[in-house]
N, C-alpha and C. Protein backbone atom coordinates (compact mmCIF):
# COMPACT_ATOMS: atom_id res chain seq x y z
N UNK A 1 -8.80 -21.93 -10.84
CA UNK A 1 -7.91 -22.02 -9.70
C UNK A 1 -8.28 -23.24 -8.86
N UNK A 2 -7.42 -23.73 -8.13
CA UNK A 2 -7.76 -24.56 -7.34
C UNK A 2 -7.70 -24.59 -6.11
N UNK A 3 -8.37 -25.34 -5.13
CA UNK A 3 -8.96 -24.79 -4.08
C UNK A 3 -7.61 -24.08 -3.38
N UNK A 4 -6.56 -24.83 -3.07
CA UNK A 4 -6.02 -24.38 -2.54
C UNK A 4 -5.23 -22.69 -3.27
N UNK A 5 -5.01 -22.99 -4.23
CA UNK A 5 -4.47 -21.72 -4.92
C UNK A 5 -6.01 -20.50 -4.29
N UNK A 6 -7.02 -20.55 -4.48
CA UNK A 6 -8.23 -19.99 -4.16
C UNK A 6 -7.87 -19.54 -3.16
N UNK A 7 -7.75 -20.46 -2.23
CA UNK A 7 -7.76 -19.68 -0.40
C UNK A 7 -6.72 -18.99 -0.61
N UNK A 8 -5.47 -19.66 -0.76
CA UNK A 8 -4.06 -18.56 -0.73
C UNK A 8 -4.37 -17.22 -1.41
N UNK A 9 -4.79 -17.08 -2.41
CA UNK A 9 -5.49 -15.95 -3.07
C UNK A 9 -5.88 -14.57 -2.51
N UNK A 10 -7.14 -15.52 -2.20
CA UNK A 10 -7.91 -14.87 -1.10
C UNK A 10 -7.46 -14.14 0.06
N UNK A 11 -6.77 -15.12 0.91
CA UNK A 11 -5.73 -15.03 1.94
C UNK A 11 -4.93 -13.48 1.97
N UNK A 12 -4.05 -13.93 0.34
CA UNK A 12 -3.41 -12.80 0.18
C UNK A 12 -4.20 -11.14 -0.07
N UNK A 13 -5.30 -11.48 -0.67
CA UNK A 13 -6.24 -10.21 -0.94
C UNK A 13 -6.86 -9.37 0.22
N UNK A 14 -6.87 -10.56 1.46
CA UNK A 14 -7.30 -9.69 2.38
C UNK A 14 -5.91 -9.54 3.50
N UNK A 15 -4.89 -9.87 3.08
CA UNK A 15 -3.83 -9.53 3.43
C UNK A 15 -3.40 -8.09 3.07
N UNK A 16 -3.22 -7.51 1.82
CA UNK A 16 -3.11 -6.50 0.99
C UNK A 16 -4.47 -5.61 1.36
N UNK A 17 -5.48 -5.54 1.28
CA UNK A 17 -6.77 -5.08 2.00
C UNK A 17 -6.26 -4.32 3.38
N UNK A 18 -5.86 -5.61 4.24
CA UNK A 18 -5.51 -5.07 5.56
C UNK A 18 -3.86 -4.18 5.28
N UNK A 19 -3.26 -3.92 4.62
CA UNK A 19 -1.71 -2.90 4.67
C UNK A 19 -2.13 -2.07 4.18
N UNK A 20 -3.05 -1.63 3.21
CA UNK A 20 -4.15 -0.46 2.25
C UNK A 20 -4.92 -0.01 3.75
N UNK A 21 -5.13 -0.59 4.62
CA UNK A 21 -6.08 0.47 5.52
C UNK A 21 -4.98 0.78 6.38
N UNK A 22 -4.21 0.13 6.73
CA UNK A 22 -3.23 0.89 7.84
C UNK A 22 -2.12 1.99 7.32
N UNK A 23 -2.46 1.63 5.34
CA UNK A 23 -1.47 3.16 5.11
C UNK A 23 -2.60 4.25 5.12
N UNK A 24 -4.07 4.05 4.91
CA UNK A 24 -4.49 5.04 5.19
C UNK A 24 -4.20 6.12 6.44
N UNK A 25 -3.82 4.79 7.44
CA UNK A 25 -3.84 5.57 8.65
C UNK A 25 -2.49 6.49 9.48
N UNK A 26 -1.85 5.27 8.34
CA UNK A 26 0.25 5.34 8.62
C UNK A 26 0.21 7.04 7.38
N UNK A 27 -0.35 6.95 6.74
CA UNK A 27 0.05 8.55 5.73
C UNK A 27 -0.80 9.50 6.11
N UNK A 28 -1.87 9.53 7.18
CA UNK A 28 -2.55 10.43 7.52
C UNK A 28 -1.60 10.65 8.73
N UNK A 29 -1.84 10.24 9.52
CA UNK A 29 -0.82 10.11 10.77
C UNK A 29 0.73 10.79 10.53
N UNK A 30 1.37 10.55 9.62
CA UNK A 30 2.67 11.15 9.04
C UNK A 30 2.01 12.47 8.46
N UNK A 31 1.19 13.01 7.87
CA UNK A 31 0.70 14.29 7.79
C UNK A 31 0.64 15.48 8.14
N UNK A 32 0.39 14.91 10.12
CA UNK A 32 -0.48 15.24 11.58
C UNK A 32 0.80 15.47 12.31
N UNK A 33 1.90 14.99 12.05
CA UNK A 33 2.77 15.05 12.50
C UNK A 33 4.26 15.57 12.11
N UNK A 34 4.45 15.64 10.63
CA UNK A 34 5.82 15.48 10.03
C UNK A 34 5.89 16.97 11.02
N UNK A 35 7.37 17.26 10.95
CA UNK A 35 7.93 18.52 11.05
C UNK A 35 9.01 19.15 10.34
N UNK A 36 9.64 20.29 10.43
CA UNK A 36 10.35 20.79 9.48
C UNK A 36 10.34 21.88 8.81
N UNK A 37 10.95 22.72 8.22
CA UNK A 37 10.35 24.00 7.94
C UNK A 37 9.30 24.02 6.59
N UNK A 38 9.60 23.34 5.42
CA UNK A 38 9.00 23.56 3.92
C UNK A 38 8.26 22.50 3.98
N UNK A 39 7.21 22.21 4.42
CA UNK A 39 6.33 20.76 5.16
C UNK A 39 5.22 20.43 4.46
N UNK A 40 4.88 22.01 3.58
CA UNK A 40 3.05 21.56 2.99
C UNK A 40 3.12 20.97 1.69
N UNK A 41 4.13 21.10 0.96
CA UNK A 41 4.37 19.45 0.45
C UNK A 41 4.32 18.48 0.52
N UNK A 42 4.99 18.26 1.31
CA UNK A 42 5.39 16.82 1.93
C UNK A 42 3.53 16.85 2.69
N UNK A 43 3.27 17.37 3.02
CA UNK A 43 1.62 16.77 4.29
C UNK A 43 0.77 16.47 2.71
N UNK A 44 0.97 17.51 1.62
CA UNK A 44 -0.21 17.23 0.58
C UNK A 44 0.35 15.66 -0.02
N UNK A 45 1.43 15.57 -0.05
CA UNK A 45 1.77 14.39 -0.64
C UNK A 45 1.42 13.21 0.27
N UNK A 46 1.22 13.20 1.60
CA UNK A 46 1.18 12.16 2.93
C UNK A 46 -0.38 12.01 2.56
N UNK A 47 -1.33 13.07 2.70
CA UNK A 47 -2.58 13.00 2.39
C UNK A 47 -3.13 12.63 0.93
N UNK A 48 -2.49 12.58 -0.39
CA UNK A 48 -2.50 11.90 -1.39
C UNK A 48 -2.80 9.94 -1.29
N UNK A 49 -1.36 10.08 -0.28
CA UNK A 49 -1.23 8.32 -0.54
C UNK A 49 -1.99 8.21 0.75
N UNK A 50 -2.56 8.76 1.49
CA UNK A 50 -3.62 8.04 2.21
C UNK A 50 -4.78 7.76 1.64
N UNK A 51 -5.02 8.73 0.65
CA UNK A 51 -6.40 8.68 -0.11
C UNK A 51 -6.24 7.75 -1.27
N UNK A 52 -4.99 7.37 -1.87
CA UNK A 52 -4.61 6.24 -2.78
C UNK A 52 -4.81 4.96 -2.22
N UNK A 53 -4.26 4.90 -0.37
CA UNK A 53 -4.45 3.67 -0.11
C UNK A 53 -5.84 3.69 0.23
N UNK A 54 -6.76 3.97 0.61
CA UNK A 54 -7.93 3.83 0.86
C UNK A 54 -8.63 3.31 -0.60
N UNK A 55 -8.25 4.15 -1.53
CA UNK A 55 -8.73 3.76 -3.37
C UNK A 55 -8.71 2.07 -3.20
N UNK A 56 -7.10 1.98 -2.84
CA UNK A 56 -6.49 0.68 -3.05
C UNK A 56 -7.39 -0.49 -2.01
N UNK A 57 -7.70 -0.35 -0.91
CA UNK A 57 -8.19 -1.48 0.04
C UNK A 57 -9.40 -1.43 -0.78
N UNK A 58 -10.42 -0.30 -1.46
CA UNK A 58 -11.54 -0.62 -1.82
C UNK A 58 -11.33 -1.50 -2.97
N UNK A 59 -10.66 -1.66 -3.91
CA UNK A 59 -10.64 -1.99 -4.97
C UNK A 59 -10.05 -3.63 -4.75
N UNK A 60 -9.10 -3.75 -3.80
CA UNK A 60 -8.73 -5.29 -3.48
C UNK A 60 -10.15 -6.04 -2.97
N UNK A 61 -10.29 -5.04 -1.95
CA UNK A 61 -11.91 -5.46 -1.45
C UNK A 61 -13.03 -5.64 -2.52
N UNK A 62 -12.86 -5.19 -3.60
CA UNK A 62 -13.98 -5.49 -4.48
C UNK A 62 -13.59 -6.99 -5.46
N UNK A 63 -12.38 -6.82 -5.41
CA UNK A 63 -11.92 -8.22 -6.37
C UNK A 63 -12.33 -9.33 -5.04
N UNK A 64 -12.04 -9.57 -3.70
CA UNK A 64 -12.05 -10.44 -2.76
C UNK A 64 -13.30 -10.53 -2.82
N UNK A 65 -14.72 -9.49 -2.87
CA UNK A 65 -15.68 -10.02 -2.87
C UNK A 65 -15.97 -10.46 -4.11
N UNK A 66 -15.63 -10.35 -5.88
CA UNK A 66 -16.12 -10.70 -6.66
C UNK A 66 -15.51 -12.34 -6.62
N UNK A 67 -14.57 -12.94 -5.84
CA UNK A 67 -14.07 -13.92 -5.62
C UNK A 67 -14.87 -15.18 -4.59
N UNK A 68 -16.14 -14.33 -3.99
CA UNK A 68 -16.32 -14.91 -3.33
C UNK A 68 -15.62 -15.11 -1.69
N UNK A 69 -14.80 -14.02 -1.76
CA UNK A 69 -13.99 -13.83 0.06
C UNK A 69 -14.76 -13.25 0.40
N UNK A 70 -14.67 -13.17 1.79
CA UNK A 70 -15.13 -12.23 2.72
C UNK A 70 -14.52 -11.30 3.74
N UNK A 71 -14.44 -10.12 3.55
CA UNK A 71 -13.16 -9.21 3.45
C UNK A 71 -13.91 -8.82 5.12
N UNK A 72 -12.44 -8.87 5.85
CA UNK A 72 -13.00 -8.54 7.44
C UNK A 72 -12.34 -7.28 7.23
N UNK A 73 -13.12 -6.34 8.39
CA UNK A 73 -12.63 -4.96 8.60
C UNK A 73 -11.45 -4.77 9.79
N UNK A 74 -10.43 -5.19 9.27
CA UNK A 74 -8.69 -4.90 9.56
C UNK A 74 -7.78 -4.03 8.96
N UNK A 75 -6.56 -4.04 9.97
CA UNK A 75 -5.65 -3.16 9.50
C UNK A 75 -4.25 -4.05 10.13
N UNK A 76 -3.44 -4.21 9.19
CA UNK A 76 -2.20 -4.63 10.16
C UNK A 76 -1.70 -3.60 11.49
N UNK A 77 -0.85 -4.46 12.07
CA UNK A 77 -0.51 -3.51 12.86
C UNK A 77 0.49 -2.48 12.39
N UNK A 78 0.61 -1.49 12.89
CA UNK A 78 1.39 0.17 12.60
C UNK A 78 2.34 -0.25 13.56
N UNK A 79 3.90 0.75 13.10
CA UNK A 79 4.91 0.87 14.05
C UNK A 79 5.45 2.43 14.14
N UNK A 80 5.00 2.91 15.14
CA UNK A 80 5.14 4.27 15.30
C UNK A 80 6.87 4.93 14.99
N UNK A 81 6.99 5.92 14.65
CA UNK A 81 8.06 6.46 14.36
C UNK A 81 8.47 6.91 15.36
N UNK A 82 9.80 6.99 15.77
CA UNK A 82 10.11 7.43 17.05
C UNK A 82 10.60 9.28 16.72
N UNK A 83 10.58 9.53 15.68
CA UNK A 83 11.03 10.83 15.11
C UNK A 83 9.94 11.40 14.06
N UNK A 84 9.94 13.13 13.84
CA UNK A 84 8.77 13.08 13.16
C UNK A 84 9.28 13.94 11.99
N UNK A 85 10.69 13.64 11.45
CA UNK A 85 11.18 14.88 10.86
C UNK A 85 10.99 14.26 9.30
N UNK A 86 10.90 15.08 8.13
CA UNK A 86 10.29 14.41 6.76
C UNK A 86 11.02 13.22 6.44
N UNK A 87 12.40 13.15 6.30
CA UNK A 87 13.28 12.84 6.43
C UNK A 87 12.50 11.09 7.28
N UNK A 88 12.97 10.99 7.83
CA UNK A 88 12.51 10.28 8.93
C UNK A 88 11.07 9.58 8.28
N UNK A 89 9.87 10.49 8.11
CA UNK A 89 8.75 9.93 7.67
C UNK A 89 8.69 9.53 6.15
N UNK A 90 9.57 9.84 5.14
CA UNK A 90 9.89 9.76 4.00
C UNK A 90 10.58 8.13 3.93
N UNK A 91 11.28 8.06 4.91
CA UNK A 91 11.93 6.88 4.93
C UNK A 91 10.95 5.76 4.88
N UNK A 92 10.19 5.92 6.33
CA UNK A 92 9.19 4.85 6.40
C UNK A 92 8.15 4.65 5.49
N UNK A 93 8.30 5.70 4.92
CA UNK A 93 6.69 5.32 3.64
C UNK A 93 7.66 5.12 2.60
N UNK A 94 8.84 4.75 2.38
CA UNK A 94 9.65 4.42 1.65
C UNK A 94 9.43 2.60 1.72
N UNK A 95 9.58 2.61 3.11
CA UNK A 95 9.67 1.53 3.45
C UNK A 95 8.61 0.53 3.02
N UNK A 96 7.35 1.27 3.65
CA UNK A 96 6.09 1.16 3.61
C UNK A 96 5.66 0.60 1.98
N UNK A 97 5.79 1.50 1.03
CA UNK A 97 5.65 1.12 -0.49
C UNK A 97 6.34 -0.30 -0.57
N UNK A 98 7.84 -0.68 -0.04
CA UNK A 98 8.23 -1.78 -0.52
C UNK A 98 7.57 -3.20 -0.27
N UNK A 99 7.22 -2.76 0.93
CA UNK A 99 6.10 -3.97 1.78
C UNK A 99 5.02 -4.20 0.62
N UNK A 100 4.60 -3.18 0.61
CA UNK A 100 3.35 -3.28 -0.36
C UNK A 100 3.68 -4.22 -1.73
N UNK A 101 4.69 -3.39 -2.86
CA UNK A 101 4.90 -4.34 -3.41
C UNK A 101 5.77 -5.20 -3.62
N UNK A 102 5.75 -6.16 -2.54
CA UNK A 102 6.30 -7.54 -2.06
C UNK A 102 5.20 -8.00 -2.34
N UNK A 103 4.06 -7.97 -1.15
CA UNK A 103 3.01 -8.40 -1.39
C UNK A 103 1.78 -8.34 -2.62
N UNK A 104 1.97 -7.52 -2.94
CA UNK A 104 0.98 -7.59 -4.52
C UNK A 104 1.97 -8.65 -5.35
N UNK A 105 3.05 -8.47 -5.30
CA UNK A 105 4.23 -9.68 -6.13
C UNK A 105 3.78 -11.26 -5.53
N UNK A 106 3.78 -10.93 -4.69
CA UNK A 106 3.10 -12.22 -4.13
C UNK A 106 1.55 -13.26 -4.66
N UNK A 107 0.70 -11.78 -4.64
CA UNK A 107 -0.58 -11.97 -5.13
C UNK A 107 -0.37 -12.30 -7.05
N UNK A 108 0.44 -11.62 -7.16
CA UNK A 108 0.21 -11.93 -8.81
C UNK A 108 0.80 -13.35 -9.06
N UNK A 109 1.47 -13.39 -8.45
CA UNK A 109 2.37 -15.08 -8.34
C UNK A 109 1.31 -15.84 -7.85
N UNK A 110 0.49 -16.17 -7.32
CA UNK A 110 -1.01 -16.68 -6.90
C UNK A 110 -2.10 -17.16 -7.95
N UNK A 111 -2.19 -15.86 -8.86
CA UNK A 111 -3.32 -15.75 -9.77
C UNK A 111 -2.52 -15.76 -11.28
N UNK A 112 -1.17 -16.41 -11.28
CA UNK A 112 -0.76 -16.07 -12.47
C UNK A 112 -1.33 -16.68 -13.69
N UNK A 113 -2.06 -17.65 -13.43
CA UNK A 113 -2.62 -18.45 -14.80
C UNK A 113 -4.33 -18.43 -14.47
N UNK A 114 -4.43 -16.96 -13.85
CA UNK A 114 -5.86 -16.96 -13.63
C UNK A 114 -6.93 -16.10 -14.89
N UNK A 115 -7.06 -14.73 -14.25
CA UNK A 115 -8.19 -13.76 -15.25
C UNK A 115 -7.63 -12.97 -15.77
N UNK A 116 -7.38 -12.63 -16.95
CA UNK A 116 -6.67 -11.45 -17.71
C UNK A 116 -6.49 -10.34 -17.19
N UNK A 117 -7.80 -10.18 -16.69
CA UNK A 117 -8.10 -8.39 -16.27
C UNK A 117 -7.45 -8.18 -14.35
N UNK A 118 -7.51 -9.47 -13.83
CA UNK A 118 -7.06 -9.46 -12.56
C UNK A 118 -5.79 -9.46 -12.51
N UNK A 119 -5.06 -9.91 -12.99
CA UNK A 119 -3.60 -10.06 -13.64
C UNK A 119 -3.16 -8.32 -14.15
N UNK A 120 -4.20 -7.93 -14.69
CA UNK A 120 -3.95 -6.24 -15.33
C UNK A 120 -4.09 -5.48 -14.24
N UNK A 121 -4.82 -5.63 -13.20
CA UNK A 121 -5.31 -4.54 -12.12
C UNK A 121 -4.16 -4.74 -11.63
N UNK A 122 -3.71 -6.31 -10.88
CA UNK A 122 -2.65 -6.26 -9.61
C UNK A 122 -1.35 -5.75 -10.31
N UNK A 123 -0.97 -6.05 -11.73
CA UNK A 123 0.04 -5.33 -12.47
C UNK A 123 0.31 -3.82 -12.45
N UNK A 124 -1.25 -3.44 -12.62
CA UNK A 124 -1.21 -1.99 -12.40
C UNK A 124 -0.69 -1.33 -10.97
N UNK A 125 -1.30 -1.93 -9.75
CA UNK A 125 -1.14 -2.02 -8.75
C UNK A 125 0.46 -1.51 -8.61
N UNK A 126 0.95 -2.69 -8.83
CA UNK A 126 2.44 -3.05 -8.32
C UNK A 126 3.30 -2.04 -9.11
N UNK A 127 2.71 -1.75 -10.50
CA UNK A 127 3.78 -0.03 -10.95
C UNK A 127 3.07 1.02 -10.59
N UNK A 128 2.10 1.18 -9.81
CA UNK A 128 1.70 2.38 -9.01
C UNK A 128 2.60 2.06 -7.89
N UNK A 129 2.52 1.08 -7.00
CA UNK A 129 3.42 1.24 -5.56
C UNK A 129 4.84 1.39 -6.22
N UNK A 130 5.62 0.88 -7.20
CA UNK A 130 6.67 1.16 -7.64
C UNK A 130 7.18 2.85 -8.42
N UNK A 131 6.11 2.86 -8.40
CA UNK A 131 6.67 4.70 -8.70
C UNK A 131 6.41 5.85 -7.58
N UNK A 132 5.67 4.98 -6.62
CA UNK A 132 5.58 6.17 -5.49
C UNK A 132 7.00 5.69 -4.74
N UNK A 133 7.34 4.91 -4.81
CA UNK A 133 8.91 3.94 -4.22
C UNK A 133 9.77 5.13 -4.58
N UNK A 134 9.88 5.41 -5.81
CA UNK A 134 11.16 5.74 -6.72
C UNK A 134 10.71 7.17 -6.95
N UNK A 135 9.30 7.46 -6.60
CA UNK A 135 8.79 9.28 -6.32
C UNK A 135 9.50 9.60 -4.39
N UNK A 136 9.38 8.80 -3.71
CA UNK A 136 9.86 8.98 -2.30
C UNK A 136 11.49 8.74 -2.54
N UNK A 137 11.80 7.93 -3.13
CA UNK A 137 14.00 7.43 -3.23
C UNK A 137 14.49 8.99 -3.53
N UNK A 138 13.57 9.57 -4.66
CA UNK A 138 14.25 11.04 -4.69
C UNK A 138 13.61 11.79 -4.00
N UNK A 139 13.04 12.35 -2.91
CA UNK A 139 12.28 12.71 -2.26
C UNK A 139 13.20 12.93 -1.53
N UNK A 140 13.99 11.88 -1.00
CA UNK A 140 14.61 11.56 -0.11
C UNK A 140 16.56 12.30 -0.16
N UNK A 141 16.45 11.72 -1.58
CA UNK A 141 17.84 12.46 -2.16
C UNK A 141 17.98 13.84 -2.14
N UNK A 142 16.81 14.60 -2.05
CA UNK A 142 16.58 15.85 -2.48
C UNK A 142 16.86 16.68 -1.02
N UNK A 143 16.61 15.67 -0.11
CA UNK A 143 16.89 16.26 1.07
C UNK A 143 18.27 16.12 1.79
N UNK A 144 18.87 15.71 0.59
CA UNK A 144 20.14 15.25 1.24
C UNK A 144 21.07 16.26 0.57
């Protein structure tokens, strides 16, 4: 890679790092709060992808340090829901997944002529956030 491809890299890794800790906090938080009558679904599923994104910041965090980054302890900023109904919180972690993979799309576009196996992880990555996308789209239908 070259330097500049490197930093952008990087950049992006602790970009993705920092949206992995704030879904920890954005799917715990939606947990603590959803409402509705048939709910302990939906909270086991909120508490799933908090514990996925936490998986996820460690594991970006481990490629940024095998890279030589230095991964600061951040979180983007959160935008509170003004409603707390599943519906409502289903949406935003709807939302939430797409952000995500934008940005891993981003990162693989970065490292595309880089390490085989880094190329395999962020791949993996990006059809894990893409099936929790399309596990929440009917999630969503179901409530309709």
């Amino acid at each position: 890679m070259t330097e500049f491809d490197s930093r952008k890299t990087l950049n992006l890794l602790q970009s993705i790092m920092e949206y992995e800790f704030a879904g920890v906090i954005r799917y715990t938080y939606y947990s603590l709060v959803v409402t509705d009558s048939n709910q302990t679904d939906i909270v086991n599923f909120l508490k799933e992808q908090a514990e996925e994104s936490l998986t996820h910041a460690q594991r970006i965090g481990e490629i940024l340090v095998s890279l030589k980054g230095n991964p600061k302890p951040r979180s983007t900023n959160l935008e509170e829901i003004e409603k707390s109904s599943v519906k409502d919180i289903l949406i935003a972690s709807q939302n939430h997944e797409q952000t995500a993979i934008e940005i891993y799309k981003q990162l693989l576009s970065s490292v595309r002529e880089s390490n085989p196996e880094l190329i395999n992880c962020i791949s993996d990555m990006i059809e894990e956030e893409g099936s929790h996308y399309f596990e929440l789209e009917q999630m969503i239908k179901d409530l309709e």
